[in-house]
Protein backbone atom coordinates (compact mmCIF):
# COMPACT_ATOMS: atom_id res chain seq x y z
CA UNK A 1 24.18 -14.84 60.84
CA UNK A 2 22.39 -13.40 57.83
CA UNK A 3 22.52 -9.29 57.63
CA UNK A 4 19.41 -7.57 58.29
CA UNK A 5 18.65 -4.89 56.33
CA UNK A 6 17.45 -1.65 57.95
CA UNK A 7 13.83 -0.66 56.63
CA UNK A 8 14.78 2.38 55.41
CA UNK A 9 17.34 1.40 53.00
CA UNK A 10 16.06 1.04 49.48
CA UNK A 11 17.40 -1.33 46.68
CA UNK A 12 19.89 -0.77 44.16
CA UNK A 13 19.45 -1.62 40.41
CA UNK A 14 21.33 -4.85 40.67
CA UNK A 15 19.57 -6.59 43.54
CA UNK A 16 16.11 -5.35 42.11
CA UNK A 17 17.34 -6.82 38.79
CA UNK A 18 18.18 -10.15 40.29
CA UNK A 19 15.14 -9.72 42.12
CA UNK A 20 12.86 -10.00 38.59
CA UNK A 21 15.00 -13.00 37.06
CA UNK A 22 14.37 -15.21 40.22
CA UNK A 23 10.73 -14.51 40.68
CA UNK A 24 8.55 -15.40 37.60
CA UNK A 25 5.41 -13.33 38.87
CA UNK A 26 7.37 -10.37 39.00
CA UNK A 27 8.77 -11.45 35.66
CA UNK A 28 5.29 -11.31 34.47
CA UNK A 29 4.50 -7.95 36.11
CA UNK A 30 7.45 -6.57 34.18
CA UNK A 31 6.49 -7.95 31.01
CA UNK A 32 2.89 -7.94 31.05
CA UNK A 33 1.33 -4.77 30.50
CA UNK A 34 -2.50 -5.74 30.91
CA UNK A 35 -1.71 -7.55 34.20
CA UNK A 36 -0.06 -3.70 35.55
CA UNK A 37 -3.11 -2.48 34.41
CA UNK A 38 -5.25 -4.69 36.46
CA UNK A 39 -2.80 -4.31 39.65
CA UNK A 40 -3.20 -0.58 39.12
CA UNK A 41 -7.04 -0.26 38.91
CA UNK A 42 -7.44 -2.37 41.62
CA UNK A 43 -5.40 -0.43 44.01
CA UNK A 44 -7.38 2.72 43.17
CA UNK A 45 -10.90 0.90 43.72
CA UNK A 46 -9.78 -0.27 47.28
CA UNK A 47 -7.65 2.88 48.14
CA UNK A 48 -11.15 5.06 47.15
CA UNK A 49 -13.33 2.49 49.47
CA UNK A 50 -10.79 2.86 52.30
CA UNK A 51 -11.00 6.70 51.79
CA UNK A 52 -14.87 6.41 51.99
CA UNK A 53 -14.63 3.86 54.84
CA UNK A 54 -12.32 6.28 57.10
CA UNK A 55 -13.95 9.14 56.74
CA UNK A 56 -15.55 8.00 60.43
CA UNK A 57 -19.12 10.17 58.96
CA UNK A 58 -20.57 6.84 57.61
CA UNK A 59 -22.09 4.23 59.92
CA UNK A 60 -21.86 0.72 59.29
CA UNK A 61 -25.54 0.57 57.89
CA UNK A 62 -24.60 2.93 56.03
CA UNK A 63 -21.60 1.44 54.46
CA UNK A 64 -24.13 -1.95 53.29
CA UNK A 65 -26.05 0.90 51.76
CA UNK A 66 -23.68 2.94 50.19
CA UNK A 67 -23.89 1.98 46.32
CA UNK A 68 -20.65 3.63 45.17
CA UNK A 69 -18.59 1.69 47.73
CA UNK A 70 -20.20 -1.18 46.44
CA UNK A 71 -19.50 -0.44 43.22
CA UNK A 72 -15.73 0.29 43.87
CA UNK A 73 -15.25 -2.85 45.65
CA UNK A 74 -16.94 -4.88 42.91
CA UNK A 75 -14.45 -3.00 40.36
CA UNK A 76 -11.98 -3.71 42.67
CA UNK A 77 -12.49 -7.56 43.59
CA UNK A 78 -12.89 -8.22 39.22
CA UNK A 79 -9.29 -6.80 38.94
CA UNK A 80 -7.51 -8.96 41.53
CA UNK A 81 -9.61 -11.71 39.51
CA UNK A 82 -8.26 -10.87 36.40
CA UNK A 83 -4.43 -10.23 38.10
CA UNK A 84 -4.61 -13.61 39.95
CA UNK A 85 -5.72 -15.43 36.57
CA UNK A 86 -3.38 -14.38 34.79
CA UNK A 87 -0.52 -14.75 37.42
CA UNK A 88 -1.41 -18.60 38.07
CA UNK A 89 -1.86 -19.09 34.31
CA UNK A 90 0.70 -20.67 32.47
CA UNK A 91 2.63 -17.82 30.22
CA UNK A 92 1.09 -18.32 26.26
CA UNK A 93 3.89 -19.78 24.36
CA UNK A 94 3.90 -17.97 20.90
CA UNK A 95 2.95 -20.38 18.05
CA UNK A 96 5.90 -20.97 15.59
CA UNK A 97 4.92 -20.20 11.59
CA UNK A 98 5.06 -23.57 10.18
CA UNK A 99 6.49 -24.01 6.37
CA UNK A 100 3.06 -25.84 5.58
CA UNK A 101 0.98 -22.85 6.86
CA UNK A 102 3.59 -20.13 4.87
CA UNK A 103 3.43 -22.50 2.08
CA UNK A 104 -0.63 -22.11 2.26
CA UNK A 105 -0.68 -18.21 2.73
CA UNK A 106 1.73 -17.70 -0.39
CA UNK A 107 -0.62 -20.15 -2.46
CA UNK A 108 -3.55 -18.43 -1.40
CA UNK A 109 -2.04 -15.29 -1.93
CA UNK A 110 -0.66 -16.01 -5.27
CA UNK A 111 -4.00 -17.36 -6.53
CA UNK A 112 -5.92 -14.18 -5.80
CA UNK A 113 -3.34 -11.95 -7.19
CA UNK A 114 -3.41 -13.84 -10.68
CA UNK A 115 -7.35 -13.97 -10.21
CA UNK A 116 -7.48 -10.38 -10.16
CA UNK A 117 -4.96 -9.26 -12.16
CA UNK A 118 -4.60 -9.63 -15.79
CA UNK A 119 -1.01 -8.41 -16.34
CA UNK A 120 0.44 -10.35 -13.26
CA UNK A 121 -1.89 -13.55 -16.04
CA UNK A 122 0.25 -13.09 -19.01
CA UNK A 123 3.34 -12.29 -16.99
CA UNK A 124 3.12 -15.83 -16.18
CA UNK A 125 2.03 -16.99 -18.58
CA UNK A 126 4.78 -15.39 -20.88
CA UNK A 127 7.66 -16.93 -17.88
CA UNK A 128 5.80 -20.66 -18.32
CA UNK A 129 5.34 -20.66 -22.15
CA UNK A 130 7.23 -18.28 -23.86
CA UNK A 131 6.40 -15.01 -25.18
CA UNK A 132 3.42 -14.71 -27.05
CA UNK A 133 4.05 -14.26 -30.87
CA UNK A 134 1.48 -12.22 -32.86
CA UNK A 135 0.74 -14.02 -36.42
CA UNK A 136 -0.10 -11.58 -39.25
CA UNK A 137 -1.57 -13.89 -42.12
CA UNK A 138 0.15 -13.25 -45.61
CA UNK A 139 -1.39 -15.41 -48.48
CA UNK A 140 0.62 -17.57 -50.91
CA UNK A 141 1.78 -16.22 -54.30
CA UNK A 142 -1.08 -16.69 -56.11
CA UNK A 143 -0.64 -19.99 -58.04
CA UNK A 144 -3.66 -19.26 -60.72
CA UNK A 145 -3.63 -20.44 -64.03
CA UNK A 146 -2.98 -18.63 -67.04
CA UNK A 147 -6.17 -16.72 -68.52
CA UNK A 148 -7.42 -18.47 -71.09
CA UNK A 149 -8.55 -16.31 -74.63
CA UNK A 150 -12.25 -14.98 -74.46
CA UNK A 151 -14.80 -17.40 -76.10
CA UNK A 152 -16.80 -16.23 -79.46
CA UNK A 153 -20.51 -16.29 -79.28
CA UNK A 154 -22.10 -19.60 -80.50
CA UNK A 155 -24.28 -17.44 -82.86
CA UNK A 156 -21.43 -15.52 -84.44
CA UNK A 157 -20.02 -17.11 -87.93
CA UNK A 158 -17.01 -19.02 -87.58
CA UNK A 159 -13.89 -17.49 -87.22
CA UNK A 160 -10.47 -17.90 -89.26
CA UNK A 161 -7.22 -18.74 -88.14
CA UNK A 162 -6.17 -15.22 -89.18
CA UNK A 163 -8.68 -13.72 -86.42
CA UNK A 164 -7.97 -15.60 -83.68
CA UNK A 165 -4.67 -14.71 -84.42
CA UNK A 166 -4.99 -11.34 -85.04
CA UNK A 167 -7.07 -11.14 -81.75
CA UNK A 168 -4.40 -13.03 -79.27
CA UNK A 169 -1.74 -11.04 -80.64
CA UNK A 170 0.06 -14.38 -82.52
CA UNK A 171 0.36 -15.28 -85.63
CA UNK A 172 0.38 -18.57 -87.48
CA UNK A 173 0.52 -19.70 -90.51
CA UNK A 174 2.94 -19.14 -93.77
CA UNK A 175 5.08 -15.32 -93.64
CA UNK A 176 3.14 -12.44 -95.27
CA UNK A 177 4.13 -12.33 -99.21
CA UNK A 178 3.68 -9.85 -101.57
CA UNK A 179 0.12 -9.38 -102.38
């Protein structure tokens, strides 16, 4: 025959431990910190009606009257709503990060930051490319032909060998003799 437990003996650690990993609403009660909430705010609303209530001052009339009881009580009845929702709910299973999604965010991502930014531009620019080089023009050697002697005046009497040579700086004809 089974062991019965007297009432006043408490649990230790272990069997209150084993406890939470057979039971999956106390599982949930451990984990889940809204659904404590809920527990917790509804025991206050019906422990402050039952205060009201046993006083033994208020009548029954009185009590379908009384406004803040009713108002407890509603507060009261929306918690266990909420705690009994979310107890017979199936627990959300947290969505994995597919590559196709992180592969979306990063292109996203890496489209603004080039739209906005012109260094990150010509950073990749430069990486896909190649460096930029910056051109300074230099002209050929000049390749212009030789200047030609100046031209006489159509009016101006004709000219001798002797002049033109004396004014290009050449001279032609026979050597200089005695005079």
């Amino acid at each position: 025959m089974p062991s019965r437990r007297k009432q006043s003996a408490s649990f230790t650690p272990a069997e209150i431990a084993a406890l939470v990993k057979s039971n999956p609403y106390l599982q949930r009660l451990v984990l889940d910190a809204k659904l404590r909430d809920n527990m917790r705010t509804a025991a206050d609303s019906v422990r402050n009606v039952y205060d009201r209530v046993s006083d033994g001052n208020v009548s029954a009339r009185s009590l379908l009257e009384d406004k803040k009881a009713q108002a407890e009580l509603r507060k009261a009845l929306e918690n266990l709503r909420d705690v009994t929702l979310a107890l017979t709910a199936p627990p959300k299973k947290r969505r994995k990060l597919r590559v196709g999604r992180v592969i979306l965010l990063v292109g996203i991502g890496s489209g603004t930051a080039l739209a906005v930014s012109e260094k990150l531009r010509s950073k990749v620019l430069d990486l896909l490319f190649g460096a930029e080089e910056e051109f300074q023009y230099t002209p050929p050697p000049s390749t212009a032909p030789p200047a030609s002697p100046p031209v006489a005046d159509a009016g101006a009497t004709s000219s001798t060998p002797a002049d033109t040579a004396a004014a290009t700086g050449t001279q032609t004809g026979s050597a200089p003799g005695p005079a």
